[in-house]
N, C-alpha and C. Protein backbone atom coordinates (compact mmCIF):
# COMPACT_ATOMS: atom_id res chain seq x y z
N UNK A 1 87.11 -36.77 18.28
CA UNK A 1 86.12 -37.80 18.01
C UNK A 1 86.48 -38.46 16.68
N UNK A 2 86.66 -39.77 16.66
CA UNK A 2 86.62 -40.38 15.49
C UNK A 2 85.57 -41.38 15.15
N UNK A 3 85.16 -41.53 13.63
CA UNK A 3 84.39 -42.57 13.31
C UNK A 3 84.57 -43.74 13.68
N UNK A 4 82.83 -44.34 13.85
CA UNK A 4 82.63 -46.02 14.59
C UNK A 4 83.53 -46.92 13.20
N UNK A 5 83.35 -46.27 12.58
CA UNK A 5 83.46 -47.21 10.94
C UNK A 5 84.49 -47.38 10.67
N UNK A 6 85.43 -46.24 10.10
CA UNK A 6 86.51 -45.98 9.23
C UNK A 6 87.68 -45.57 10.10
N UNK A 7 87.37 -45.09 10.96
CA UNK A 7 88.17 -44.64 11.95
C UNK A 7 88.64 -43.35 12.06
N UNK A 8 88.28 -42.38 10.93
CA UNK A 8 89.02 -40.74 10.06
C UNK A 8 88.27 -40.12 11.44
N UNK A 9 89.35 -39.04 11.80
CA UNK A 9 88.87 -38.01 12.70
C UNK A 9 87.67 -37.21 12.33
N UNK A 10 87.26 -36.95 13.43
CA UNK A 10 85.86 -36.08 12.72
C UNK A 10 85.58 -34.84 13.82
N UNK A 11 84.94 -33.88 13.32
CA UNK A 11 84.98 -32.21 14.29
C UNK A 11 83.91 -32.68 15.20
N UNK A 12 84.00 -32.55 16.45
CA UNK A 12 83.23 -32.55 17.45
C UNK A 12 81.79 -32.04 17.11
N UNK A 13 80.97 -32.71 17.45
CA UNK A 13 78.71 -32.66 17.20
C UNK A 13 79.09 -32.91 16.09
N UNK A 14 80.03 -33.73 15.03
CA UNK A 14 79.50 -34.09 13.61
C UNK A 14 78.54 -35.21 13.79
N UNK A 15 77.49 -34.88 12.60
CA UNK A 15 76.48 -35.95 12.67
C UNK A 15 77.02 -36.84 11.80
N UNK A 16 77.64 -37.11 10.45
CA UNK A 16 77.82 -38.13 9.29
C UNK A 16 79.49 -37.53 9.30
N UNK A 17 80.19 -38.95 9.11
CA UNK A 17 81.79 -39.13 8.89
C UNK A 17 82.05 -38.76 7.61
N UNK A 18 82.62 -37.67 7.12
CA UNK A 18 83.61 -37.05 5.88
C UNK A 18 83.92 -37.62 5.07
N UNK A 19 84.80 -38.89 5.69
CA UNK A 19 85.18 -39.82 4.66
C UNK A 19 84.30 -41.02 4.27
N UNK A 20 83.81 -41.64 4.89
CA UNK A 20 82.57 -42.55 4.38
C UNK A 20 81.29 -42.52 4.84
N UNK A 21 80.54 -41.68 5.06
CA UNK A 21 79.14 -41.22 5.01
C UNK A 21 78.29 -41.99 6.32
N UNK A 22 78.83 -42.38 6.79
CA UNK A 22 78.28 -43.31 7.90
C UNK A 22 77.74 -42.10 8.90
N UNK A 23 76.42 -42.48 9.86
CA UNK A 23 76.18 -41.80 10.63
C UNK A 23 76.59 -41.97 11.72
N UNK A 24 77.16 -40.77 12.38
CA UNK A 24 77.48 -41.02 14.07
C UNK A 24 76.74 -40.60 14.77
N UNK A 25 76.02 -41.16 15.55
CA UNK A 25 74.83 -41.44 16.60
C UNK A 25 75.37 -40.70 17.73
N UNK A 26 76.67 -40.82 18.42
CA UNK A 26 76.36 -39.36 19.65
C UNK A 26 77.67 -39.86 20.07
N UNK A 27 78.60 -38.77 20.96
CA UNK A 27 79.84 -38.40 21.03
C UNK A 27 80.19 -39.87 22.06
N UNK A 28 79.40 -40.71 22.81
CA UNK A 28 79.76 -41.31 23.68
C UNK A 28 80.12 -42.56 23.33
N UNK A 29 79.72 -42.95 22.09
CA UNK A 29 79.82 -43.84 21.21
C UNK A 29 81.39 -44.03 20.23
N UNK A 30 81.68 -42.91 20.35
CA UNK A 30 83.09 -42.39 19.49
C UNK A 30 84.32 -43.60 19.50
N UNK A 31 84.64 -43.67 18.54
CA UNK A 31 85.94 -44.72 18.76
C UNK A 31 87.40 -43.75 18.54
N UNK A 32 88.74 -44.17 19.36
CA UNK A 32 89.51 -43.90 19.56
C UNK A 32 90.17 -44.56 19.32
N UNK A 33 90.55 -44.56 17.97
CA UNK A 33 92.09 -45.44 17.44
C UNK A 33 93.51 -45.49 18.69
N UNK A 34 93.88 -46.74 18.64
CA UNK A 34 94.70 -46.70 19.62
C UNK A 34 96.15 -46.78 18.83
N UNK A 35 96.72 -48.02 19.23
CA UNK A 35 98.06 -48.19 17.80
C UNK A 35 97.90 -48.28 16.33
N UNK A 36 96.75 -48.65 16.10
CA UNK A 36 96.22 -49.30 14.87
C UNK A 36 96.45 -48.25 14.10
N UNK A 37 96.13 -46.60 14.42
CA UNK A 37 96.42 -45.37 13.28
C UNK A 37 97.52 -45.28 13.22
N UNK A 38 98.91 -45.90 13.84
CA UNK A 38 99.92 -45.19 13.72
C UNK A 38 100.90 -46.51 12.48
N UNK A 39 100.03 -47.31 12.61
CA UNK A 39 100.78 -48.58 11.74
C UNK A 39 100.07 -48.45 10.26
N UNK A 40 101.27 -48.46 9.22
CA UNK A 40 100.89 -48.69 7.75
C UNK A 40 100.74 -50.06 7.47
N UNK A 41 100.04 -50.10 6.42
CA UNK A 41 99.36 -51.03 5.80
C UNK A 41 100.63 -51.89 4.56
N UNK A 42 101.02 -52.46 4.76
CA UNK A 42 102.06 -53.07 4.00
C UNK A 42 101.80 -53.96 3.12
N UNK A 43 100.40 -54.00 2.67
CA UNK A 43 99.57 -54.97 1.74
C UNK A 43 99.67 -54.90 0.36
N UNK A 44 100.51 -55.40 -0.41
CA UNK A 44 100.32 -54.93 -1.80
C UNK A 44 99.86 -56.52 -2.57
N UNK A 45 99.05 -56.17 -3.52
CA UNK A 45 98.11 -56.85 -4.64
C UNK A 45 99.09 -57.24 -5.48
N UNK A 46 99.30 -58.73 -5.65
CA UNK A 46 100.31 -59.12 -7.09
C UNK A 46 99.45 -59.29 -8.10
N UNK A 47 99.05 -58.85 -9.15
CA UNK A 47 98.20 -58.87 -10.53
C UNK A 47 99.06 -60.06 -11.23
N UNK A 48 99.74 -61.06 -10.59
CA UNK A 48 100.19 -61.88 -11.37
C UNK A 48 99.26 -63.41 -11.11
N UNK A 49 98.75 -63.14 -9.57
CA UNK A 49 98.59 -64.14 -9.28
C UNK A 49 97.24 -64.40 -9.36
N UNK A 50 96.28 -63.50 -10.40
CA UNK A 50 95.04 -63.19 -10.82
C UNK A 50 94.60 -64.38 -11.96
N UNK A 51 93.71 -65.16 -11.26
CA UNK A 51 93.67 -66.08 -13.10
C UNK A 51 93.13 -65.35 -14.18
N UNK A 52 93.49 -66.03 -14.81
CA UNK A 52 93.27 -65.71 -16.47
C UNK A 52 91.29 -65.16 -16.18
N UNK A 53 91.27 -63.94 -17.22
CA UNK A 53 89.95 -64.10 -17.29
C UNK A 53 89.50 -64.63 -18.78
N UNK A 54 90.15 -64.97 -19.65
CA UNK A 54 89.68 -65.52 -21.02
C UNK A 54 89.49 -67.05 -20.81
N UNK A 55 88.02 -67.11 -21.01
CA UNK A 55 87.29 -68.31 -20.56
C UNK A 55 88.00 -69.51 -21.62
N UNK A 56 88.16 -69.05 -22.93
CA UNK A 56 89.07 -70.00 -23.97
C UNK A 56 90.23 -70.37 -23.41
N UNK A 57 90.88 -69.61 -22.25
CA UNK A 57 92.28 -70.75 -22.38
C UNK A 57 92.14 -71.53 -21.05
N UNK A 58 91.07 -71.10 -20.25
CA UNK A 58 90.76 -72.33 -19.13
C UNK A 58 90.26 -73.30 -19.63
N UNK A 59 89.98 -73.68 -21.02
CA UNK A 59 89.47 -75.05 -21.06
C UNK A 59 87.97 -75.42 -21.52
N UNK A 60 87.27 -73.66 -21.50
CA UNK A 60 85.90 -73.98 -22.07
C UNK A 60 86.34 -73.37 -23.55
N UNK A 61 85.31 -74.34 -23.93
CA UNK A 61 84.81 -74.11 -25.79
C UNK A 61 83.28 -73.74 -25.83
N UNK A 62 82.99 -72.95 -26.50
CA UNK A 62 81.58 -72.66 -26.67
C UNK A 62 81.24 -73.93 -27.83
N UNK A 63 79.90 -74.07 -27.94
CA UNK A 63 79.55 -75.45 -28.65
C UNK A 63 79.37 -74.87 -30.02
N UNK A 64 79.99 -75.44 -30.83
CA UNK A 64 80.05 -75.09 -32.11
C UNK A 64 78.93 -75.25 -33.10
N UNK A 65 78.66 -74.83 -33.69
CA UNK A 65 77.44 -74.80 -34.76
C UNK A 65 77.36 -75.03 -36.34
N UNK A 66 76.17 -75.71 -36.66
CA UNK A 66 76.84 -76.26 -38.10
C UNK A 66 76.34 -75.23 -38.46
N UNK A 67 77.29 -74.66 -39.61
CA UNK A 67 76.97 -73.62 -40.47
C UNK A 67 77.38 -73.72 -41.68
N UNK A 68 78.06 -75.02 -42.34
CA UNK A 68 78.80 -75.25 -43.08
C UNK A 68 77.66 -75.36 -44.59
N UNK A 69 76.30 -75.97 -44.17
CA UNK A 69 75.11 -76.27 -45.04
C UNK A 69 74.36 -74.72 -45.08
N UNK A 70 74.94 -73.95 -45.06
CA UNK A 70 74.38 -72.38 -44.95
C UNK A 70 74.83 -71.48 -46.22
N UNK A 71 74.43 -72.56 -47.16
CA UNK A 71 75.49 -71.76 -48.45
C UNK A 71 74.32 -71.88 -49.43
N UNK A 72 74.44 -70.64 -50.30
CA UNK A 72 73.03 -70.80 -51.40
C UNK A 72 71.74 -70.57 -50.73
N UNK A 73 71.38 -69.15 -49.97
CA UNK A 73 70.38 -69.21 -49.48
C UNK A 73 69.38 -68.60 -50.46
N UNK A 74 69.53 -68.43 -51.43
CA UNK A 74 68.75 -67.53 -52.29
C UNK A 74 67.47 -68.27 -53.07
N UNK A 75 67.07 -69.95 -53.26
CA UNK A 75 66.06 -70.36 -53.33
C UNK A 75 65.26 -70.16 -52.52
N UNK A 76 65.58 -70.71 -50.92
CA UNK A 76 64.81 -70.00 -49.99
C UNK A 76 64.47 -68.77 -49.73
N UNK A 77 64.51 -67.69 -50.13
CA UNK A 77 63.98 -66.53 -50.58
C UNK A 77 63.39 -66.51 -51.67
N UNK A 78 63.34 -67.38 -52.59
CA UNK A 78 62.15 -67.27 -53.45
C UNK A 78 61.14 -67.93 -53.11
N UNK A 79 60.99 -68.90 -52.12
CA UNK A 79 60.44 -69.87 -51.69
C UNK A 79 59.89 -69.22 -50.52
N UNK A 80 60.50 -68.23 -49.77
CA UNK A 80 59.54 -67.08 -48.74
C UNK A 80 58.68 -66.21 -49.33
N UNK A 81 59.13 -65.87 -50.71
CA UNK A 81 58.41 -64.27 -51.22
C UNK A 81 57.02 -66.01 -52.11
N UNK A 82 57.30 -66.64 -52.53
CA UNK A 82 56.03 -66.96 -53.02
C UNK A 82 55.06 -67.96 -52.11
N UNK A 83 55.49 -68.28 -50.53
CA UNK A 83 54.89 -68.47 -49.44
C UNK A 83 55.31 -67.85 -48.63
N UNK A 84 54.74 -66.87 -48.01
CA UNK A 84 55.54 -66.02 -46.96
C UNK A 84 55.43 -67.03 -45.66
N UNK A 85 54.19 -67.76 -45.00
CA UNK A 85 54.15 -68.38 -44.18
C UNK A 85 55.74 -69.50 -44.07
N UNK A 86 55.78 -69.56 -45.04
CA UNK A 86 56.67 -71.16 -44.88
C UNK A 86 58.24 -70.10 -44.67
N UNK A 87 58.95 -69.29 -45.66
CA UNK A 87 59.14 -68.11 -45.18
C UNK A 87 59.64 -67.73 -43.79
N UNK A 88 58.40 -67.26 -43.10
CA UNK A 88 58.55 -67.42 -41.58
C UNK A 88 59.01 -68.27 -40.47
N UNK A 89 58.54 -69.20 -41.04
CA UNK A 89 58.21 -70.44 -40.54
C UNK A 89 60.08 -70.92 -40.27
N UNK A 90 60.44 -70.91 -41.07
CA UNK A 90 62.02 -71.42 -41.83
C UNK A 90 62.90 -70.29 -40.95
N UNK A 91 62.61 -69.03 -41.29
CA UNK A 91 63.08 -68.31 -40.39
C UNK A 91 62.80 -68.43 -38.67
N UNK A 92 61.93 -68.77 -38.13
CA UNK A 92 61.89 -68.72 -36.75
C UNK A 92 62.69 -70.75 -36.34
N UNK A 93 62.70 -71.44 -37.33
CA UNK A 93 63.42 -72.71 -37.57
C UNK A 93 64.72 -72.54 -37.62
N UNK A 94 65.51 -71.69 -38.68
CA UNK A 94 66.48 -71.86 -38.84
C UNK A 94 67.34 -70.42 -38.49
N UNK A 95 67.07 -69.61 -37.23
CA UNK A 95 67.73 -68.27 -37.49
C UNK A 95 69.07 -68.43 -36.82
N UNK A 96 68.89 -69.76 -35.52
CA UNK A 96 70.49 -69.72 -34.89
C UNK A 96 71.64 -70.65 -36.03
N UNK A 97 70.55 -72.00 -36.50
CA UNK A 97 71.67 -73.00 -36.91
C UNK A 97 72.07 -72.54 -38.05
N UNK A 98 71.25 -71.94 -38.98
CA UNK A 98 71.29 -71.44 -40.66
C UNK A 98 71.02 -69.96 -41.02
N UNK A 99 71.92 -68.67 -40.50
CA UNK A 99 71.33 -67.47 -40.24
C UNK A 99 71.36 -67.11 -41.57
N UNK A 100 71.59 -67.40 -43.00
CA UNK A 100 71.80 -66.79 -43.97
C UNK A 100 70.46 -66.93 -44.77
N UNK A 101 70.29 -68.72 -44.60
CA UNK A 101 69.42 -68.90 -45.01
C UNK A 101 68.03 -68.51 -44.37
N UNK A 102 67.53 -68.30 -43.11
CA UNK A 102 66.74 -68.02 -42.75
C UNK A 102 66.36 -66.03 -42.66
N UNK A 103 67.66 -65.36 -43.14
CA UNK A 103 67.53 -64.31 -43.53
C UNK A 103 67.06 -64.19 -44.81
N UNK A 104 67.09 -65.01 -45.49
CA UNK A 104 66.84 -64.92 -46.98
C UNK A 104 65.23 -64.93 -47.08
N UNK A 105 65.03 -66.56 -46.00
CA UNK A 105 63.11 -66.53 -46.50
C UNK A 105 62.26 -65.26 -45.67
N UNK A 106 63.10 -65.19 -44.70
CA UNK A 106 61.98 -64.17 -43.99
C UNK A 106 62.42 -62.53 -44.96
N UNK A 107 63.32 -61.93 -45.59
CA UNK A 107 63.45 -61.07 -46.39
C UNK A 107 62.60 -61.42 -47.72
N UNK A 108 62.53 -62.63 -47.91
CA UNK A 108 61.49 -63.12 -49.18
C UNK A 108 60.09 -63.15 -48.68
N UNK A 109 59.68 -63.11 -47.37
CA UNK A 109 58.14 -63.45 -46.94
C UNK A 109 57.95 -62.13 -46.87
N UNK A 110 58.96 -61.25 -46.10
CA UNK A 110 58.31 -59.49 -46.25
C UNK A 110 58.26 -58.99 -47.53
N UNK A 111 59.31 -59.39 -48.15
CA UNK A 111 59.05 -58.48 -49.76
C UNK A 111 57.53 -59.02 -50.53
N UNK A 112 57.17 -59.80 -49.81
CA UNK A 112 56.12 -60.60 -50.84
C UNK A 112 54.81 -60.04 -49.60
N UNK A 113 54.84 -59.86 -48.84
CA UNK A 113 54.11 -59.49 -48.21
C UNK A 113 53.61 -57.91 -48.36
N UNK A 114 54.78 -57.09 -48.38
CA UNK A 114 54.48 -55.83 -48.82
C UNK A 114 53.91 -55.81 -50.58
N UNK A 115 54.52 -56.63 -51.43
CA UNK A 115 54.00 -56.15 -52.86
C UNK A 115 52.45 -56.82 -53.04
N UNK A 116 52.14 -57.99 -51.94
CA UNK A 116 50.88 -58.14 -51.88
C UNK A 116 49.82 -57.32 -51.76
N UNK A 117 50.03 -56.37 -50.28
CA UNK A 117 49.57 -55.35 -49.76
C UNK A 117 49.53 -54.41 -50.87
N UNK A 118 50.61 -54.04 -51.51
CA UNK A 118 50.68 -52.98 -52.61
C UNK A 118 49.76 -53.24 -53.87
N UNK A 119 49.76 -54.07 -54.64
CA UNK A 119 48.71 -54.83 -55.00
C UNK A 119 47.18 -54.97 -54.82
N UNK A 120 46.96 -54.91 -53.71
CA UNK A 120 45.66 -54.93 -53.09
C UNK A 120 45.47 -53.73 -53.40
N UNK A 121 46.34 -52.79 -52.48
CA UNK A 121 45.67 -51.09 -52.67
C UNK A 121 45.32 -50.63 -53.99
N UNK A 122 46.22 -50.77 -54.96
CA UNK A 122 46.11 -50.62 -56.48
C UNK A 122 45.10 -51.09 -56.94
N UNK A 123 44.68 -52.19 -56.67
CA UNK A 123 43.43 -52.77 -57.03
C UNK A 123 42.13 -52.01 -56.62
N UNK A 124 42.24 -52.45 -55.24
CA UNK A 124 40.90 -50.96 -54.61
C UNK A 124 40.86 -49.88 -55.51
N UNK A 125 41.89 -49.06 -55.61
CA UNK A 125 41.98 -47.70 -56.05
C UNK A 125 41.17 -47.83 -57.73
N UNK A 126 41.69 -49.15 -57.92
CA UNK A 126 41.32 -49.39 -59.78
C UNK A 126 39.45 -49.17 -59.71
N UNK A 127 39.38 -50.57 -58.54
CA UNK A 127 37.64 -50.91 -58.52
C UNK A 127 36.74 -49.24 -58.53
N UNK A 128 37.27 -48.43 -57.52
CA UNK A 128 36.81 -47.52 -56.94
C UNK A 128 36.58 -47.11 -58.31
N UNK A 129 37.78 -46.15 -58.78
CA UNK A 129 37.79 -45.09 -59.90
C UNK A 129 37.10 -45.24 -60.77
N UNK A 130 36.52 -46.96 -61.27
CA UNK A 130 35.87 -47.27 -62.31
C UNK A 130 34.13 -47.20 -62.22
N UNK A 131 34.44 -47.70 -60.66
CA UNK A 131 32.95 -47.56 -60.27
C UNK A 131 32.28 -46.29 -59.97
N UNK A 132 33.08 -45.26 -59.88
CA UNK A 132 32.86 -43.90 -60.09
C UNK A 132 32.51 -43.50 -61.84
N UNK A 133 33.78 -43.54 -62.22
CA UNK A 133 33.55 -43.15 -63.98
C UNK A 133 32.61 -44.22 -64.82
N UNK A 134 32.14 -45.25 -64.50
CA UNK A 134 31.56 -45.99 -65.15
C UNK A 134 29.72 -45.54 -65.01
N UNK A 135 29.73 -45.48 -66.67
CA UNK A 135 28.27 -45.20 -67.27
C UNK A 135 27.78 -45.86 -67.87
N UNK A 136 26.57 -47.08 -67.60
CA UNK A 136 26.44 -48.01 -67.66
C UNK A 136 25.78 -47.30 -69.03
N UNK A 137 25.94 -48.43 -70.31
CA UNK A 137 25.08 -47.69 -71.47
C UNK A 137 24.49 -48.98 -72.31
N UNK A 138 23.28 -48.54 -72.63
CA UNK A 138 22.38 -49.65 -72.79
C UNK A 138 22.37 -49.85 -74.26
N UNK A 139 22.88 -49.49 -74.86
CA UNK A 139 23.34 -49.36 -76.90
C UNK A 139 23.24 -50.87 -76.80
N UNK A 140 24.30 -51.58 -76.06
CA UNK A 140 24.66 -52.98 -76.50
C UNK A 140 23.62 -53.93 -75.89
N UNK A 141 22.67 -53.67 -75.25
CA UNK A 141 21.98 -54.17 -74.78
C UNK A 141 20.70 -54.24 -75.69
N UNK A 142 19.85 -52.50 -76.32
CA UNK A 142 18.81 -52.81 -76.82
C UNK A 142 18.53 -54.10 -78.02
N UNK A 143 19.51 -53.90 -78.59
CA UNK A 143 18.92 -54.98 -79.55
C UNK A 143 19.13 -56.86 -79.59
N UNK A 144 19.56 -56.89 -78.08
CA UNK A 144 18.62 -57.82 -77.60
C UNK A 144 17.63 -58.03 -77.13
N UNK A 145 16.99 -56.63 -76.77
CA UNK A 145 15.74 -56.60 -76.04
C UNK A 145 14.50 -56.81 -77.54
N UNK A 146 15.09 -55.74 -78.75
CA UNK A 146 14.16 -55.72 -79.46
C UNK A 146 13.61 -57.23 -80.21
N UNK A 147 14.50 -58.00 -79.95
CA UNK A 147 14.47 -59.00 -80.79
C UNK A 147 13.48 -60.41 -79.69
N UNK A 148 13.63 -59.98 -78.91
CA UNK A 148 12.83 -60.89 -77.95
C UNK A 148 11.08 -60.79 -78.46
C-alpha cells in the first residue's frame, strides 16, 4: 500500500503516511506508483538565477530625511525642563525629522517634571512638620491688645 499523497510505501491497516502525515482513509483507495517511482528527479536549482534581494541595488532609495538642522539641541532642553508641555509637544513634532533635538526637550520636560514633583513633596513634608511643631504664642500679640 502506498500513500494517496507522497507516494512512500506504507505497512498494510496504516492509518497516517510516515513520511508526510497525511491520513489514509482505507486500503481501497491506495495508490500504486507505476513508472514514476523508478525515475529520478534531475531538477537542480541554479542560485544564480535568483534576483538580488538588496532592495538598494534594484533601484529603490528609501526617502531621505533632513537631519542636517539637528545640531545644537541643548536650548531645546532648556526650553522643555522650563515648559515641559511645549517640551512634549516638540518631541511628539519633531521625533522622526529632528531626533536629537526632540530627545533633548522631552529629556528636559521629564527632568523638570520630576524636580517639580520633588519639590512639591518637600514642600508638603515642610507645611506638615511645621504645622505639627508650631506653638502659636501670644507674647507678640498682647501688647497690642493692651493698648487698644
Amino acid at each position: 500500500m502506498y500513500c494517496p499523497y507522497c507516494g512512500n510505501k506504507l505497512d498494510d491497516g496504516a492509518k497516517y503516511c510516515s513520511n508526510c502525515g497525511a491520513e489514509v482513509k482505507s486500503p481501497e483507495n491506495s495508490f500504486e506508483p507505476t513508472a514514476v517511482a523508478d525515475k529520478k528527479d534531475e531538477f537542480e536549482f541554479d542560485f544564480n538565477s535568483v534576483p538580488n534581494s538588496n532592495p538598494y541595488e534594484n533601484g529603490y532609495q528609501p526617502p531621505k530625511r533632513e537631519t542636517d538642522g539637528d545640531t545644537k539641541p541643548g536650548l531645546f532642553g532648556l526650553l522643555g525642563f522650563f515648559v515641559p508641555i511645549v517640551g512634549i509637544i516638540l518631541f511628539a513634532l519633531w521625533r522622526v525629522d529632528r531626533p536629537q533635538r526632540a530627545k533633548a526637550a522631552l529629556t528636559g520636560a521629564i527632568i523638570s517634571i520630576v524636580v517639580y514633583v520633588l519639590i512639591s513633596i518637600i514642600y508638603a513634608i515642610v507645611v506638615v512638620v511645621s504645622g505639627v511643631l508650631y506653638e502659636p504664642t501670644y507674647y507678640a500679640i498682647l501688647p497690642l491688645i493692651a493698648l487698644r
